[in-house]
N, C-alpha and C. Protein backbone atom coordinates (compact mmCIF):
# COMPACT_ATOMS: atom_id res chain seq x y z
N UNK A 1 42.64 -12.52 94.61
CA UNK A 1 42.31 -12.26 96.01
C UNK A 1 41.20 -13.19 96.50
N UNK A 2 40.61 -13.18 95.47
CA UNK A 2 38.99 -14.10 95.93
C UNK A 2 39.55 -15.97 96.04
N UNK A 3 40.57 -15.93 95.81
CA UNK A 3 41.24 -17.50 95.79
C UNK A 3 41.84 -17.85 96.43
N UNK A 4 42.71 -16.69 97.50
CA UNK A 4 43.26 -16.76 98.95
C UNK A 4 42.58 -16.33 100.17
N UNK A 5 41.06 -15.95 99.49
CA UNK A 5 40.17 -15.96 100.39
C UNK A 5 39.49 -17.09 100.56
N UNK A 6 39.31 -17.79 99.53
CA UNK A 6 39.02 -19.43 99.77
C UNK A 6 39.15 -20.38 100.20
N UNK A 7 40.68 -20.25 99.76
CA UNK A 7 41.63 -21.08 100.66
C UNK A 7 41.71 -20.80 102.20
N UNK A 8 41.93 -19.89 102.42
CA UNK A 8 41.69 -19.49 103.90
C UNK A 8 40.50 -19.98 104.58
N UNK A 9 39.35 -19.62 103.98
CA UNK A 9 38.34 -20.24 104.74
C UNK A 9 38.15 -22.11 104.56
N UNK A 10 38.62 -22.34 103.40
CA UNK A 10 38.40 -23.89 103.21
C UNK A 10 39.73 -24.38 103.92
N UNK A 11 40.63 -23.76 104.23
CA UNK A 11 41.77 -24.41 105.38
C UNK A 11 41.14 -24.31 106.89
N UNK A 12 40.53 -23.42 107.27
CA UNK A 12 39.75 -23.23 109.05
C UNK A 12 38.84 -24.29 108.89
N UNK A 13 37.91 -23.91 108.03
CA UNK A 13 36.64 -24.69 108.26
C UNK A 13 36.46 -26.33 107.70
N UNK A 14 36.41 -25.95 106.31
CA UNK A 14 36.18 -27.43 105.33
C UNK A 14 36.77 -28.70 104.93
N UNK A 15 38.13 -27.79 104.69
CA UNK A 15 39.26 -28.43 104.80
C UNK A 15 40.45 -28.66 106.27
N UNK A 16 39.57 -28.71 107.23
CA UNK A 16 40.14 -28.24 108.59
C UNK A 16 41.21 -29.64 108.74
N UNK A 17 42.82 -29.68 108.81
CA UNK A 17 43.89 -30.25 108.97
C UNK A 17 43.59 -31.31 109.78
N UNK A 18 42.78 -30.71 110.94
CA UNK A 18 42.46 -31.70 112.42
C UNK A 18 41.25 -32.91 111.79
N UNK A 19 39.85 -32.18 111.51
CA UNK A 19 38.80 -32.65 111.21
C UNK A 19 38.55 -33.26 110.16
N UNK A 20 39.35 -32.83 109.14
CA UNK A 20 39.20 -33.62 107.78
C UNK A 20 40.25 -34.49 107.59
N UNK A 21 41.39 -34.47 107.78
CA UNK A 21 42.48 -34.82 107.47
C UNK A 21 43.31 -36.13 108.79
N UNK A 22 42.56 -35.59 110.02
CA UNK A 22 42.78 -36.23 111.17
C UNK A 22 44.20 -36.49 111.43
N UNK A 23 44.66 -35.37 111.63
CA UNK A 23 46.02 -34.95 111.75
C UNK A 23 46.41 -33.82 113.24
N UNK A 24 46.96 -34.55 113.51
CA UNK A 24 47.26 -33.36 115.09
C UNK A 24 46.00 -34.24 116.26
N UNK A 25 46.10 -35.58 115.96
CA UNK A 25 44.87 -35.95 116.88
C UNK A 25 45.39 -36.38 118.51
N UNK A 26 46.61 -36.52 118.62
CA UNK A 26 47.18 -37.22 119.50
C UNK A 26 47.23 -35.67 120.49
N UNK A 27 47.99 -34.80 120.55
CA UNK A 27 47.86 -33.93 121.29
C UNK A 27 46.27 -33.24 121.26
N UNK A 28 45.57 -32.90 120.41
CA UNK A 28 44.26 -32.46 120.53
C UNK A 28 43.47 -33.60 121.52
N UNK A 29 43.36 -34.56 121.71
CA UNK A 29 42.79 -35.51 122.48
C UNK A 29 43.31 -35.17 124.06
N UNK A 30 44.94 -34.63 124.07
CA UNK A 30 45.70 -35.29 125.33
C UNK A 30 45.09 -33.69 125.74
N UNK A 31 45.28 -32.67 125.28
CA UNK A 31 45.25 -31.43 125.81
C UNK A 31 43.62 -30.79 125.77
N UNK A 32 43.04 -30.85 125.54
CA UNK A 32 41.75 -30.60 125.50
C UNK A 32 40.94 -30.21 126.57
N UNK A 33 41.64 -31.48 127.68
CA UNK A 33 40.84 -31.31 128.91
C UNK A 33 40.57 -29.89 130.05
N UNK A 34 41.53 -28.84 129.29
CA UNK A 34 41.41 -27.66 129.89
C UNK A 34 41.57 -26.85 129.16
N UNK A 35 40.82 -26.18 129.03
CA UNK A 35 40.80 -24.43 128.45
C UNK A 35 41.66 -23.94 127.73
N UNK A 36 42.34 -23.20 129.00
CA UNK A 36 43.51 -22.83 129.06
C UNK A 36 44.28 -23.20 128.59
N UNK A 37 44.90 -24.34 129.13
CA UNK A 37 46.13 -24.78 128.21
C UNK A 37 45.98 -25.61 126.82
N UNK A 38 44.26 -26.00 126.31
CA UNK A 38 43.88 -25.49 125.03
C UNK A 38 44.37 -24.61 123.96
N UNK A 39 44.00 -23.23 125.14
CA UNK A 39 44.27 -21.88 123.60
C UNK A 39 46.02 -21.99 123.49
N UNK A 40 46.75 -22.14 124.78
CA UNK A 40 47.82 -21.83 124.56
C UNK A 40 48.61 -22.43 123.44
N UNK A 41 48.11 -23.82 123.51
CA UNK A 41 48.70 -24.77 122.82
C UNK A 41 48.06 -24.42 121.09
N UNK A 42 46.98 -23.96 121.20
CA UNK A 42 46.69 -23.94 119.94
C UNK A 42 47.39 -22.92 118.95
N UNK A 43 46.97 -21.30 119.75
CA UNK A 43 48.22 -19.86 119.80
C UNK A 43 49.56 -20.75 119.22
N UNK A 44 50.53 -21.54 119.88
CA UNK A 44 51.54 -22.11 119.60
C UNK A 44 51.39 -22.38 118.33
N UNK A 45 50.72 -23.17 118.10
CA UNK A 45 50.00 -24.19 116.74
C UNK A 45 50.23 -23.26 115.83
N UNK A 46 49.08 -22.03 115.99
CA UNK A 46 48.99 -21.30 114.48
C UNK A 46 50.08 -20.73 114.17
N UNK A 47 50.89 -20.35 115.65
CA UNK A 47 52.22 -19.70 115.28
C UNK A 47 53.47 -20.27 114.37
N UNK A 48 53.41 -21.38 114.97
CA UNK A 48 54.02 -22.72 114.42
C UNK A 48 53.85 -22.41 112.61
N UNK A 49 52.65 -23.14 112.63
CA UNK A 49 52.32 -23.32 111.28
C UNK A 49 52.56 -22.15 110.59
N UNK A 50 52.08 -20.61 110.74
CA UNK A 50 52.35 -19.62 109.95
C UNK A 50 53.30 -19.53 109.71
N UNK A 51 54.32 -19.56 110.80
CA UNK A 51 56.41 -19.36 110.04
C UNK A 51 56.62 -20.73 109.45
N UNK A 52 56.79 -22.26 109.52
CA UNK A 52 57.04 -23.18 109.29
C UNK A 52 56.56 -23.67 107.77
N UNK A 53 55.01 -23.09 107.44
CA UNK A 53 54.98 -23.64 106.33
C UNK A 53 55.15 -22.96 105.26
N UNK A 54 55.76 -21.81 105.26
CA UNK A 54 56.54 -20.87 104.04
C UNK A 54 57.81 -20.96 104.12
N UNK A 55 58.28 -21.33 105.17
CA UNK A 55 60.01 -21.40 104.84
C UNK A 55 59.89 -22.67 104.32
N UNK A 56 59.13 -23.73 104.69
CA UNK A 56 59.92 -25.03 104.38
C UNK A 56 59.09 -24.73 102.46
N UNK A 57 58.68 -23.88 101.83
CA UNK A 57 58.23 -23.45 100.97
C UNK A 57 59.59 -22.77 100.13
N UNK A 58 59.85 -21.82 100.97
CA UNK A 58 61.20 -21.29 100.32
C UNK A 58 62.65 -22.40 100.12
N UNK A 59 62.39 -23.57 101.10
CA UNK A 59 63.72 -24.31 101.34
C UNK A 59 63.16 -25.44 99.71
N UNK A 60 62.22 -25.90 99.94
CA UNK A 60 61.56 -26.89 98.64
C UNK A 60 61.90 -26.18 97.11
N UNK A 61 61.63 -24.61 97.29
CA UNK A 61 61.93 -24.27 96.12
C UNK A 61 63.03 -23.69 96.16
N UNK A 62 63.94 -23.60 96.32
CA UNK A 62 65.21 -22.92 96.52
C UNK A 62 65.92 -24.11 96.27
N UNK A 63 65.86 -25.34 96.97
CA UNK A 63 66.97 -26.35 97.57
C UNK A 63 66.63 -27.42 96.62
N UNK A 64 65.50 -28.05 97.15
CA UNK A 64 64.76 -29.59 97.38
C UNK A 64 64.68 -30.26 95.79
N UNK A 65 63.62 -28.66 94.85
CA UNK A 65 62.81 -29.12 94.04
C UNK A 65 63.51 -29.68 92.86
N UNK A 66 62.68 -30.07 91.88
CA UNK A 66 63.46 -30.38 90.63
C UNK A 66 63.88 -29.16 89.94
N UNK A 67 65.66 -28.82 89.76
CA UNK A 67 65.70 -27.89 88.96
C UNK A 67 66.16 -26.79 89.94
N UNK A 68 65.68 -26.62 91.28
CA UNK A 68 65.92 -25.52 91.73
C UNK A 68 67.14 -25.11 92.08
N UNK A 69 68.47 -26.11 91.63
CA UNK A 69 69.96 -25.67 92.25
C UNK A 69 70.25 -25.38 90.92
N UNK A 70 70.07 -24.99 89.87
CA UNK A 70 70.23 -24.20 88.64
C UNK A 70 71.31 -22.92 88.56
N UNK A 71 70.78 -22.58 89.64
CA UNK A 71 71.76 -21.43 90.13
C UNK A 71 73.36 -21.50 90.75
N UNK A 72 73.15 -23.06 91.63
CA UNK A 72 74.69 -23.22 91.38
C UNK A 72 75.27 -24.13 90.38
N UNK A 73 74.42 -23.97 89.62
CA UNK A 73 75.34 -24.98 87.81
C UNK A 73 74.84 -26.39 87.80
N UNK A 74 73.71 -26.44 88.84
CA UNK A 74 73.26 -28.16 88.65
C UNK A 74 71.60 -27.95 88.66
N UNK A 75 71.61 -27.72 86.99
CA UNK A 75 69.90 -27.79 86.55
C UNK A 75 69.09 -28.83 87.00
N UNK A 76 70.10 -30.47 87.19
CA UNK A 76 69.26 -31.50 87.16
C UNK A 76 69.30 -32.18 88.12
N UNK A 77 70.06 -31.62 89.18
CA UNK A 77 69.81 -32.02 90.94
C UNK A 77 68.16 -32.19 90.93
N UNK A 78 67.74 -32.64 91.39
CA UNK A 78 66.44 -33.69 92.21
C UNK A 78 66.65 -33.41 93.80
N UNK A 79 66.81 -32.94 94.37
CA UNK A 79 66.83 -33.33 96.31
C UNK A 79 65.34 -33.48 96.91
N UNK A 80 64.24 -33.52 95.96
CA UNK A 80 62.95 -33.46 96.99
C UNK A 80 62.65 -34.85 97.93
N UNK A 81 63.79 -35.67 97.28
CA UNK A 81 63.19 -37.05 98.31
C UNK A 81 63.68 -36.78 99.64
N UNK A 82 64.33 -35.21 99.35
CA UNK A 82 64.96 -35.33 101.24
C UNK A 82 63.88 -34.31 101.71
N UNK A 83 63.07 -33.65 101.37
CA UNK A 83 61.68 -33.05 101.55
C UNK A 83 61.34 -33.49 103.42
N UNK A 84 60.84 -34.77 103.58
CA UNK A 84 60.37 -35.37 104.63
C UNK A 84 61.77 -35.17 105.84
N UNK A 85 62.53 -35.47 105.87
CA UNK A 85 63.76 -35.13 106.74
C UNK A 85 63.86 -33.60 107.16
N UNK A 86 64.46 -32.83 106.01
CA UNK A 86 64.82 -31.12 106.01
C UNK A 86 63.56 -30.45 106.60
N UNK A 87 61.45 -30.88 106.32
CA UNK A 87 60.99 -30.31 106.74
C UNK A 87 61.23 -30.21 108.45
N UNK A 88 61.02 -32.21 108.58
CA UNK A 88 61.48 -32.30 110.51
C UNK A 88 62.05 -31.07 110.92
N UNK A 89 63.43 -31.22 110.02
CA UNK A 89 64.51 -30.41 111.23
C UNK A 89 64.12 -29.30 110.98
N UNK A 90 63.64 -28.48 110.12
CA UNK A 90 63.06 -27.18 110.21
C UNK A 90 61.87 -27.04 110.87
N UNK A 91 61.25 -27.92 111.31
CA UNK A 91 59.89 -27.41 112.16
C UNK A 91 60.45 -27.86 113.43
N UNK A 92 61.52 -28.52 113.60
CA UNK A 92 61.85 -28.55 115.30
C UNK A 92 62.70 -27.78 115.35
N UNK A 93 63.74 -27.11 114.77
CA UNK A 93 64.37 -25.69 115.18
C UNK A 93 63.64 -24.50 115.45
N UNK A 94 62.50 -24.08 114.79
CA UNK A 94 62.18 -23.70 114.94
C UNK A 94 60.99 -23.69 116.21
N UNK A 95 60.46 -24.94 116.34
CA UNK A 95 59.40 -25.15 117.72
C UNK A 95 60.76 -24.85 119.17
N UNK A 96 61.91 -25.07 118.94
CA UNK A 96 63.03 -25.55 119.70
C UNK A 96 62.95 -23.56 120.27
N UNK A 97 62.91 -22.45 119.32
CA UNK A 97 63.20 -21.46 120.07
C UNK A 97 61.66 -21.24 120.18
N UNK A 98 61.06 -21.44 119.96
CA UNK A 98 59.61 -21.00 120.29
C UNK A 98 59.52 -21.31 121.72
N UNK A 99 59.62 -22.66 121.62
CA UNK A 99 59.31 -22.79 123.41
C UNK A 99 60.74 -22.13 124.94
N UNK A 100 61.82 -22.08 123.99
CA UNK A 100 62.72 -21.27 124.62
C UNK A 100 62.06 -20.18 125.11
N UNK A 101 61.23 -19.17 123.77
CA UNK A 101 60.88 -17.81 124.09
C UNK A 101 59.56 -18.46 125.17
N UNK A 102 58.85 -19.29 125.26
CA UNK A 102 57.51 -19.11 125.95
C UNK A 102 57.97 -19.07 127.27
N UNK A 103 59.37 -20.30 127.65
CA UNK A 103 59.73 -20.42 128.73
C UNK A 103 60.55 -19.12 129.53
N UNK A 104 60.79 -18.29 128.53
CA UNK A 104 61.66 -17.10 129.42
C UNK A 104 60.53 -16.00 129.51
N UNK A 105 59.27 -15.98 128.54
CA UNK A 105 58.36 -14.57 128.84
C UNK A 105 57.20 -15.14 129.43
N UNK A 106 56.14 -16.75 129.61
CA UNK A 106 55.20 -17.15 130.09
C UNK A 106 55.87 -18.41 130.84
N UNK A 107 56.36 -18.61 131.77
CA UNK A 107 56.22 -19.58 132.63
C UNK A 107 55.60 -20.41 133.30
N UNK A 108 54.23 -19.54 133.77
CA UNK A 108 53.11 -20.63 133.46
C UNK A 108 52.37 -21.29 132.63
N UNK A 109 52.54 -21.21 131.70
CA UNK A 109 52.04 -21.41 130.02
C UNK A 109 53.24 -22.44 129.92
N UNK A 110 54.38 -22.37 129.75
CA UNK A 110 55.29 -23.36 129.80
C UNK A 110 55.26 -24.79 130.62
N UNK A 111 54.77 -24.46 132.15
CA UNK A 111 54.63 -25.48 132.61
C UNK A 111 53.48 -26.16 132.17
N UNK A 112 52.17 -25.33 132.45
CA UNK A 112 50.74 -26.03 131.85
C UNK A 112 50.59 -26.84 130.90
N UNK A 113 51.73 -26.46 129.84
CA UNK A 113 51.94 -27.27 128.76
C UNK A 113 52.80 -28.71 128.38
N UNK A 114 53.86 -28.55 129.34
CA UNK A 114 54.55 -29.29 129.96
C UNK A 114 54.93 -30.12 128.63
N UNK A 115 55.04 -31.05 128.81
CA UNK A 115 55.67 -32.33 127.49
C UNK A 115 54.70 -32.17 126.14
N UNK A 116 53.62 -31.68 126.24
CA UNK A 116 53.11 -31.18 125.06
C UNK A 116 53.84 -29.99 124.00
N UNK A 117 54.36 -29.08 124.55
CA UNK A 117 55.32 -27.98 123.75
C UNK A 117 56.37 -28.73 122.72
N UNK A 118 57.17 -29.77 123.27
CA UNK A 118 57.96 -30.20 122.46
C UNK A 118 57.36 -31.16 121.53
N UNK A 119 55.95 -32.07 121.71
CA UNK A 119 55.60 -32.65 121.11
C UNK A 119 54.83 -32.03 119.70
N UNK A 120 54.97 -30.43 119.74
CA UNK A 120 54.90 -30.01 118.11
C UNK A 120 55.64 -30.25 117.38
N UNK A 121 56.72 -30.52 117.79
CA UNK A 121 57.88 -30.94 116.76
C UNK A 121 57.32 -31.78 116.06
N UNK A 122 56.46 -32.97 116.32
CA UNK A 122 56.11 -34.39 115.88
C UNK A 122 54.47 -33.84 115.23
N UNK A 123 54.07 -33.24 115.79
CA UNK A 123 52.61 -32.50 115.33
C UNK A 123 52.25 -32.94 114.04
N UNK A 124 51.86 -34.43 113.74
CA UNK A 124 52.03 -34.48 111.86
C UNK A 124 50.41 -33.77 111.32
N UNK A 125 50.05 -32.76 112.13
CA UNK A 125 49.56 -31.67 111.44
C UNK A 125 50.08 -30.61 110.52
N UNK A 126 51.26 -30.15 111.56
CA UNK A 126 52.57 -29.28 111.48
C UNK A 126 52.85 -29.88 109.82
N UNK A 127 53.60 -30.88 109.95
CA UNK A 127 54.04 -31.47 108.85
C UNK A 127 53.24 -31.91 107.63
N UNK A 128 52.24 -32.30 108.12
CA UNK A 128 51.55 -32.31 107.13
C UNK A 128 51.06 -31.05 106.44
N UNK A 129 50.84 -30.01 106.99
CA UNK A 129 50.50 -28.69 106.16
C UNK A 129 51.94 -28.69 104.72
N UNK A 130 53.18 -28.73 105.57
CA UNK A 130 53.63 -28.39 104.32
C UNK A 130 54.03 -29.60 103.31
N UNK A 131 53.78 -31.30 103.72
CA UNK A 131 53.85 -31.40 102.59
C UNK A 131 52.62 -31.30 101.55
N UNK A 132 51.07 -31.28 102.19
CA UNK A 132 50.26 -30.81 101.43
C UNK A 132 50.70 -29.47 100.38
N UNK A 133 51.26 -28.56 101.15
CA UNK A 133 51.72 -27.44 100.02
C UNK A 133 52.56 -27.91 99.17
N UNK A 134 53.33 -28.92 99.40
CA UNK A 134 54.08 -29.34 98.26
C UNK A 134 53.16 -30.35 96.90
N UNK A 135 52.50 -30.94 97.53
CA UNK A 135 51.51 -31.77 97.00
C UNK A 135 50.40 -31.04 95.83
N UNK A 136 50.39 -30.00 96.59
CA UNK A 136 48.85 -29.34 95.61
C UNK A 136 49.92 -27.82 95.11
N UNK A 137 51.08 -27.82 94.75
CA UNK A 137 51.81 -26.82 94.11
C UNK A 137 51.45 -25.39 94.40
N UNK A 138 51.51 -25.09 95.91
CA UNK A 138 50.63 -23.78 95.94
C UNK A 138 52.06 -22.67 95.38
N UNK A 139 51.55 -21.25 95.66
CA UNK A 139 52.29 -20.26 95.43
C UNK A 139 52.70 -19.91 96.82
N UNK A 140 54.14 -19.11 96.89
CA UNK A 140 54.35 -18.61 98.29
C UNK A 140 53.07 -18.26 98.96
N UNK A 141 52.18 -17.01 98.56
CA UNK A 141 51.02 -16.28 98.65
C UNK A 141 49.97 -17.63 99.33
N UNK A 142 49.87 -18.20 98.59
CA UNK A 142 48.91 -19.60 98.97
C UNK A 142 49.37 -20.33 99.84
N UNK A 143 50.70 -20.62 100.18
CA UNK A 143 51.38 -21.45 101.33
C UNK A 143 51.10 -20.44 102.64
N UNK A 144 51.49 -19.42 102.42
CA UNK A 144 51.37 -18.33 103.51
C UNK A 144 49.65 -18.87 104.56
N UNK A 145 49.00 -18.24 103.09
CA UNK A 145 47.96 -18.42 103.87
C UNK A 145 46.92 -19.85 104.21
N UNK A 146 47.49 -21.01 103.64
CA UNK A 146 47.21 -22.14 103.95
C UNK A 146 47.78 -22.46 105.35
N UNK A 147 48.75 -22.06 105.33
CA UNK A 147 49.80 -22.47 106.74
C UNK A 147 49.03 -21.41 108.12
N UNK A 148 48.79 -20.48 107.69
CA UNK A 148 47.93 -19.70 109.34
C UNK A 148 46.37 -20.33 108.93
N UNK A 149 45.66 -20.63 108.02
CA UNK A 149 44.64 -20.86 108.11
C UNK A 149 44.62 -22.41 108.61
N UNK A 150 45.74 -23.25 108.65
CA UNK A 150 45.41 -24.35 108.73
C UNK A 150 45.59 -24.40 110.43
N UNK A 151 46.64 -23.59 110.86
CA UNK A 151 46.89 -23.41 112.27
C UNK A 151 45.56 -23.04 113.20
N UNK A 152 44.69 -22.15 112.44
CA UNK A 152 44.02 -21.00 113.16
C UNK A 152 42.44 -22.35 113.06
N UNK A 153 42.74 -23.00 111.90
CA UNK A 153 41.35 -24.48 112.40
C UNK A 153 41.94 -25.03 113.35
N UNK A 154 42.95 -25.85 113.42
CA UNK A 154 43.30 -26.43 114.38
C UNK A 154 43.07 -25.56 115.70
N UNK A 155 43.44 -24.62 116.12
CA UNK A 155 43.06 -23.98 117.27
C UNK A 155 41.75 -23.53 117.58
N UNK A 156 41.19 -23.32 116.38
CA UNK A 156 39.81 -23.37 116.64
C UNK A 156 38.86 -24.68 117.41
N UNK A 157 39.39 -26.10 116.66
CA UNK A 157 38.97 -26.94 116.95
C UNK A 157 38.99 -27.70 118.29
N UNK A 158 40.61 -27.46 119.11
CA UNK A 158 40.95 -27.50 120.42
C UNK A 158 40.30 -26.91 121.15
N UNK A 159 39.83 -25.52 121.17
CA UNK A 159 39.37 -24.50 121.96
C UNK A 159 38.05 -25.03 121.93
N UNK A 160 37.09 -25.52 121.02
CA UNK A 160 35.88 -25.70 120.71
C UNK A 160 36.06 -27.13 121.42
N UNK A 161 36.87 -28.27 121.27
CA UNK A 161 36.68 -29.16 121.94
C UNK A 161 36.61 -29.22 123.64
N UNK A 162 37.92 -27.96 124.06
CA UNK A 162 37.62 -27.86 125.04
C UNK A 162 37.06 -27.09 125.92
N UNK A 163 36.36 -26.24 125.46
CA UNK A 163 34.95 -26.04 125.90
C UNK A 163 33.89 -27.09 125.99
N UNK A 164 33.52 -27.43 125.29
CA UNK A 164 32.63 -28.39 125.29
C UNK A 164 33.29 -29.89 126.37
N UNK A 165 33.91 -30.26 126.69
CA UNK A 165 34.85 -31.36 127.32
C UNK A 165 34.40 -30.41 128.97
N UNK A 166 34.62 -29.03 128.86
CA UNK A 166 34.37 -28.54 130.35
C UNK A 166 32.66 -28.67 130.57
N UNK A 167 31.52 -28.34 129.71
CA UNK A 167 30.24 -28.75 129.56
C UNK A 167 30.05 -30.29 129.88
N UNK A 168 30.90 -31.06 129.59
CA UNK A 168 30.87 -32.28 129.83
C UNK A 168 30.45 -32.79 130.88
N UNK A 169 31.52 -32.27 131.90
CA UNK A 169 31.64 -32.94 133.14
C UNK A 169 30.50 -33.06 134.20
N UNK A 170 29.60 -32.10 133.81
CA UNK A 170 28.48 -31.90 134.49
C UNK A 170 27.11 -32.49 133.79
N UNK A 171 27.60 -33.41 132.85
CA UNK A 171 26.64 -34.27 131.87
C UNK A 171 26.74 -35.94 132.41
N UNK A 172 25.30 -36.58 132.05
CA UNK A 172 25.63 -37.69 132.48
C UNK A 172 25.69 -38.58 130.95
N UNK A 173 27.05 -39.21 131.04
CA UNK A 173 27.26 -39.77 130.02
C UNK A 173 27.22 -41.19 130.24
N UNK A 174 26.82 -42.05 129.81
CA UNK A 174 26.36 -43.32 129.73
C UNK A 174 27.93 -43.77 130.37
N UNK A 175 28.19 -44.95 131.02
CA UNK A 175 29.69 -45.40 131.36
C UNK A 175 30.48 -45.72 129.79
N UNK A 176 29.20 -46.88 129.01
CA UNK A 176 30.59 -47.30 128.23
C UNK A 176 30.57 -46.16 127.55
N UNK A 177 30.50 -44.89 126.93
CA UNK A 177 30.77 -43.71 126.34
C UNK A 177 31.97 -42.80 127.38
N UNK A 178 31.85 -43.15 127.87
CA UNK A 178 33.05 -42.09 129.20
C UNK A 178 34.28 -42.00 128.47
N UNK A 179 35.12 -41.00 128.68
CA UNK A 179 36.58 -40.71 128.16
C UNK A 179 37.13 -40.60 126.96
N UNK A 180 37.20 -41.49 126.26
CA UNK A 180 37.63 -41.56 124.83
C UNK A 180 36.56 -41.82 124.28
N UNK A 181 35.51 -42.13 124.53
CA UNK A 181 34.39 -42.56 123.61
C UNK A 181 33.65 -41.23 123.33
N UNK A 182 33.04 -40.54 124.38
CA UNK A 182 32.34 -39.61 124.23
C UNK A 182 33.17 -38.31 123.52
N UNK A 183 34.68 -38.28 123.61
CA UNK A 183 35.68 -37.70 122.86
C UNK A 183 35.44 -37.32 121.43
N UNK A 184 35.49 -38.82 120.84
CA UNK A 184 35.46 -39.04 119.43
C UNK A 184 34.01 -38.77 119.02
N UNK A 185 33.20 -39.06 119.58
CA UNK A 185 31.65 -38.45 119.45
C UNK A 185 31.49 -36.63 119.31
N UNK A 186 32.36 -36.02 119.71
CA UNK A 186 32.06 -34.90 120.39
C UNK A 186 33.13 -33.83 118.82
N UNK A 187 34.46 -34.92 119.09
CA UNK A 187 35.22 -34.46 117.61
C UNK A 187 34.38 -34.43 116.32
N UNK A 188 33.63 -35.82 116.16
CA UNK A 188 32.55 -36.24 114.91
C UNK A 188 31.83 -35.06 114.94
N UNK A 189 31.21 -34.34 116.22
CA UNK A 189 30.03 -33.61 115.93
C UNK A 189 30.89 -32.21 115.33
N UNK A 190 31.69 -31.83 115.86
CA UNK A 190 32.44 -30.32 115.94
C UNK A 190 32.82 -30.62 114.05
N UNK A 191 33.17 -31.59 113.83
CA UNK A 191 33.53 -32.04 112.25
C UNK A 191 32.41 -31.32 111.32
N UNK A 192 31.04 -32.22 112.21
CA UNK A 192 30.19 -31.72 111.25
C UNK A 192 29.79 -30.05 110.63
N UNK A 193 29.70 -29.92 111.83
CA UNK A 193 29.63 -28.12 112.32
C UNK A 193 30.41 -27.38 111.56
N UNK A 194 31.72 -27.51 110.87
CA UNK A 194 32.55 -27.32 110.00
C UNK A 194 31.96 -27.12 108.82
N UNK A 195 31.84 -28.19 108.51
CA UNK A 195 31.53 -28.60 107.17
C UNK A 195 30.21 -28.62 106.67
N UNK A 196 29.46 -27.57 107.51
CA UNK A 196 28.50 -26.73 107.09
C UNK A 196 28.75 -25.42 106.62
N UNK A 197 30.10 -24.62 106.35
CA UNK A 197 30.72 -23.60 105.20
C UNK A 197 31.26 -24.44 104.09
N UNK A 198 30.62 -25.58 104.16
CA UNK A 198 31.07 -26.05 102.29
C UNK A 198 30.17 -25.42 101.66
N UNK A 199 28.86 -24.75 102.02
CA UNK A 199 27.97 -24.61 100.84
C UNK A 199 27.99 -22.52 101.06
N UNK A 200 29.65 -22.00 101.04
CA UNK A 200 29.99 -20.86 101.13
C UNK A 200 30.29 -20.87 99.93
N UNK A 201 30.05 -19.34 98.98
CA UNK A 201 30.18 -19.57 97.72
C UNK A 201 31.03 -17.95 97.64
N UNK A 202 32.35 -17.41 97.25
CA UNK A 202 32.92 -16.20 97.11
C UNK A 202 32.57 -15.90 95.32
């Protein structure tokens, strides 16, 4: 228990997908600039990640892995080099009814979000969570909770950026720092802020 409590916190904070890993930077940059369609996008995110990175968990070990088609009479099938493909199409079928459902129960949330919703599909945060789980051999139990903890930093980190991005505007920022500069300054600092629960001890 004390080891999926670890993981959990070293996926939000230490090990944060966005901040450490610099993954999911392209939409966190584009969407930031408001609040609102911040959390929504982030909400999406963790949702995303919590279903996405245990199935493509069950599909790796069921399908992909070495050994795992045993069950239909082929011990020594190999399929993990198709790993990178099978995850795609499983994290865009799945983003594919997600935003179906946002668009038939939040409509304004749908629009606000606009060309960003489909661009989780590409999210190589998304993707990257699970091939990290493939990488560091977790257990279902450990994928589970790597995959919402890695979602729930990332949304943390959006929401925190954009807050601070709304503090902004009423700051005087030097010109050549304006827009993308003061951005990446502002990501660097929120990084650090993180990675002050490395010295958390369970």
């Amino acid at each position: 228990m004390e080891n999926l409590i670890g993981l959990a916190l070293n996926s939000v904070f230490v090990g944060n997908i966005l901040l450490s890993y610099f993954l999911g930077m392209c939409s966190f940059l584009a969407v930031s600039r408001n609040l609102a369609t911040a959390a929504g996008l982030g909400v999406a995110v963790v949702f995303v990640m919590a279903l996405t990175t245990p199935v493509n968990w069950l599909i790796y070990h069921g399908l992909l892995a070495p050994g795992a088609l045993a069950w239909a009479g082929l011990p020594g099938a190999n399929l993990s080099f198709l790993k990178l493909i099978v995850f795609i199409a499983q994290i865009a079928a799945i983003v594919q009814a997600i935003e179906m459902v946002i668009d038939r129960y939040s409509p304004a949330l749908y629009t606000a979000l606009g060309v960003y919703l489909p661009l989780i599909t590409v999210n190589c945060a998304i993707l990257g969570a699970s091939l990290f789980m493939v990488e560091r051999n977790y257990s279902f139990a450990e994928t589970l909770v790597y995959g919402t903890g890695s979602g729930v930093g990332w949304c943390l980190a959006i929401v925190a950026m954009a807050a601070i991005q709304k503090k902004l505007r009423y700051a005087l920022v030097p010109r050549g720092l304006q827009g993308f500069g003061i951005s990446m300054i502002t990501t660097g600092l929120i990084a650090i802020g993180f990675m002050l629960f490395a010295g958390i001890s369970l």
